[in-house]
C-alpha atoms as a PDB file:
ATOM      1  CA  UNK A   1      17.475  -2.517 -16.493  1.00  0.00           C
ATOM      2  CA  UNK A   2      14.108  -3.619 -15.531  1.00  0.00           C
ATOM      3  CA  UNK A   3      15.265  -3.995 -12.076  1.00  0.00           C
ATOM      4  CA  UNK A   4      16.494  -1.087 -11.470  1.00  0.00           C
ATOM      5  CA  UNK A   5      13.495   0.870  -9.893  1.00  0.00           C
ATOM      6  CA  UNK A   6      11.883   2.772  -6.421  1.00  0.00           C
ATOM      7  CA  UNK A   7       9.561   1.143  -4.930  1.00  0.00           C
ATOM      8  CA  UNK A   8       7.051   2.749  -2.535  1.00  0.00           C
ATOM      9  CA  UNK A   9       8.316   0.131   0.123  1.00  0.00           C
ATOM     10  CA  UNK A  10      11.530   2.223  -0.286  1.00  0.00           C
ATOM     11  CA  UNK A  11      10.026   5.296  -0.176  1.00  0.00           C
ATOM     12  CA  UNK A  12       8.154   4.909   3.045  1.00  0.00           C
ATOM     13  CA  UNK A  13      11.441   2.869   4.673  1.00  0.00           C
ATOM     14  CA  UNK A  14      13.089   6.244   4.420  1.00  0.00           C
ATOM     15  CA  UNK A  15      10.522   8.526   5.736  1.00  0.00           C
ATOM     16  CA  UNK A  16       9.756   5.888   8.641  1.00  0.00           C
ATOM     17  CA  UNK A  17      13.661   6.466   9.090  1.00  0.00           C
ATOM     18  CA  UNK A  18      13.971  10.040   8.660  1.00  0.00           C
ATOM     19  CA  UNK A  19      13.589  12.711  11.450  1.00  0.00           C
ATOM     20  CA  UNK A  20      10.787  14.988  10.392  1.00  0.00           C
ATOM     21  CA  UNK A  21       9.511  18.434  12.445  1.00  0.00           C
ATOM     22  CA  UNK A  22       6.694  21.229  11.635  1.00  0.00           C
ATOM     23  CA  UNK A  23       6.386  25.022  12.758  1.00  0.00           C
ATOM     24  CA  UNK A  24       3.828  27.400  12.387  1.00  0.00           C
ATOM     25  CA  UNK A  25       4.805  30.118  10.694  1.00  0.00           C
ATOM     26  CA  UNK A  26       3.212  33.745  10.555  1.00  0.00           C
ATOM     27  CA  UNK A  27       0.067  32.230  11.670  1.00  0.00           C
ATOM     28  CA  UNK A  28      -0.646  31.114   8.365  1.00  0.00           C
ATOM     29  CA  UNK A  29       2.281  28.700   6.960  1.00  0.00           C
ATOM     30  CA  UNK A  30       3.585  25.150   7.757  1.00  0.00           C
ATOM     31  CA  UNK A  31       7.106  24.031   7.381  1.00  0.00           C
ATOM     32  CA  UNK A  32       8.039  20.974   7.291  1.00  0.00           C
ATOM     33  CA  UNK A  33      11.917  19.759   8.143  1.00  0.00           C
ATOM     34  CA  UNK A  34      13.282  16.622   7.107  1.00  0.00           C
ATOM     35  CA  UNK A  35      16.527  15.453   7.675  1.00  0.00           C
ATOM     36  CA  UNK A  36      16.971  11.392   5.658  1.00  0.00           C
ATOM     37  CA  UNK A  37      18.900   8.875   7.017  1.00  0.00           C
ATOM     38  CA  UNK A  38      21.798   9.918   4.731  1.00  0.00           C
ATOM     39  CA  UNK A  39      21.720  13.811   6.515  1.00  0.00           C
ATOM     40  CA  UNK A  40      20.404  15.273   3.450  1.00  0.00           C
ATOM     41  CA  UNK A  41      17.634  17.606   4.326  1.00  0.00           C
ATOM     42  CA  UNK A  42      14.445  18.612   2.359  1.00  0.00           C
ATOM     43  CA  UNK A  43      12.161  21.928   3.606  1.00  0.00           C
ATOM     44  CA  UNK A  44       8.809  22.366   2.492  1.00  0.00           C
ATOM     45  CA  UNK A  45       6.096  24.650   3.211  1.00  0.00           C
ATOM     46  CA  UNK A  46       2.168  25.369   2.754  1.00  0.00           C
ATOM     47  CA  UNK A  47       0.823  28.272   3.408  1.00  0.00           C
ATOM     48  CA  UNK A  48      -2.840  29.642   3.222  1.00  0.00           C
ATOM     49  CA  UNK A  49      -3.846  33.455   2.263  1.00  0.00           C
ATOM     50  CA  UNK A  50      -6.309  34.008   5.290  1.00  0.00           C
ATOM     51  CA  UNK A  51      -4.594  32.743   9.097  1.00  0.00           C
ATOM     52  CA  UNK A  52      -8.577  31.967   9.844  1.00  0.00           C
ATOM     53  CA  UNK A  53      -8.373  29.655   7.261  1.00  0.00           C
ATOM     54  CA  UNK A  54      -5.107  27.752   8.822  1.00  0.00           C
ATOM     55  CA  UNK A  55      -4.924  24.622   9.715  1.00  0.00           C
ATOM     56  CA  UNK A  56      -1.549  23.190  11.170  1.00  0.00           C
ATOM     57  CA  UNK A  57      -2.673  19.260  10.977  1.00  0.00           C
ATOM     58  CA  UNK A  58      -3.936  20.005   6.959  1.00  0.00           C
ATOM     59  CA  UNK A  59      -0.497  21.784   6.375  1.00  0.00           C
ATOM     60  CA  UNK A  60       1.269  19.044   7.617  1.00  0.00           C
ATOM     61  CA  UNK A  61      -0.343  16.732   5.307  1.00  0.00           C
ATOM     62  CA  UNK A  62       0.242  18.733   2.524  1.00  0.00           C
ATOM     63  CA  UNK A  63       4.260  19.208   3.182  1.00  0.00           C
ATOM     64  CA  UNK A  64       4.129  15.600   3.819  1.00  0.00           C
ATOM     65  CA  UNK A  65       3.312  14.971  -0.151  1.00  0.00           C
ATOM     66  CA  UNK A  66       5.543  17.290  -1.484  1.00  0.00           C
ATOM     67  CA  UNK A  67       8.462  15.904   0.937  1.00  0.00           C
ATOM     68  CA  UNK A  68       7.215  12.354  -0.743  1.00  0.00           C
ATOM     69  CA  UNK A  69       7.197  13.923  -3.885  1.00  0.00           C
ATOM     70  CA  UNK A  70      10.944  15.031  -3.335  1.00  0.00           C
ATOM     71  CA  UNK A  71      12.014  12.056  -2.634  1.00  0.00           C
ATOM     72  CA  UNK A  72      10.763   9.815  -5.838  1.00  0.00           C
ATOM     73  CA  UNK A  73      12.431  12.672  -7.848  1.00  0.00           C
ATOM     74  CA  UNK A  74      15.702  12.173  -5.856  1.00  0.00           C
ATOM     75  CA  UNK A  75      15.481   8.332  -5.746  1.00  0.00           C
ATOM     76  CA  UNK A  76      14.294   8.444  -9.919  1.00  0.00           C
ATOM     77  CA  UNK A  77      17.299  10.285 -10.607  1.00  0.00           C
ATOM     78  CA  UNK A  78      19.781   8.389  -8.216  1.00  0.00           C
ATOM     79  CA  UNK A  79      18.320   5.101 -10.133  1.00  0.00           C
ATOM     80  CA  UNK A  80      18.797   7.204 -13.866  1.00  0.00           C
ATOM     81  CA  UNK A  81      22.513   7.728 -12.948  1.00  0.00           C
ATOM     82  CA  UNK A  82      22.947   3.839 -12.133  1.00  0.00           C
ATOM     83  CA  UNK A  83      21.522   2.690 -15.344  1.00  0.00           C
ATOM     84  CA  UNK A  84      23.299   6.055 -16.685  1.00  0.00           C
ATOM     85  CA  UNK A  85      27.326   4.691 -15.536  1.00  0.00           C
ATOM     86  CA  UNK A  86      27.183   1.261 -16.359  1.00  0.00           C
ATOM     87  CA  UNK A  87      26.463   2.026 -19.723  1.00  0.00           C
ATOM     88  CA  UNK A  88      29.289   1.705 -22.324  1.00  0.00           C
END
C-alpha cells in the first residue's frame, strides 16, 4: 500500500499539462478556469471587498492554490479508491 501515493511531481505534471485562464470579474474578483488533461474542469475564484484593493496578478496566485489544493483532494481520493477495490 505504501506505494500507492501523489507525489508533487504528479501534481505539477498535470497543471504544466492543463489549460488554465483568468478573468476579472466585477472589478474586484479573479476566476480561474482549468480544464486537466483528462477534460475535467475545476473553477475557482478570489475576490476582495474593496475593487481599490484588487489585484489581478495576487488573485491569480491565490486561485492557483486552491486549484492545487483541488487537485491533491481529487488525486488522494482517486489513490483511496485503488487501495479501496483491491481489497478483499
Amino acid at each position: 500500500m505504501s506505494n500507492v501515493k501523489v507525489s508533487v511531481d504528479e501534481i505539477m505534471d498535470i497543471l504544466d499539462r492543463s489549460t488554465i485562464s483568468f478573468h476579472t470579474a466585477f472589478d474586484k474578483c479573479t476566476v480561474a478556469e482549468c480544464q486537466l488533461p483528462n477534460g475535467f474542469v475545476i473553477i475557482e475564484s478570489s475576490a476582495c471587498v474593496n475593487p481599490e484593493d484588487y489585484d489581478e496578478f495576487t488573485g491569480s496566485q491565490l486561485c492557483m492554490d486552491k486549484i492545487e489544493e483541488r487537485l491533491w483532494e481529487l488525486y488522494g481520493f482517486d489513490r483511496h479508491q485503488q487501495i479501496y477495490e483491491t481489497m478483499p
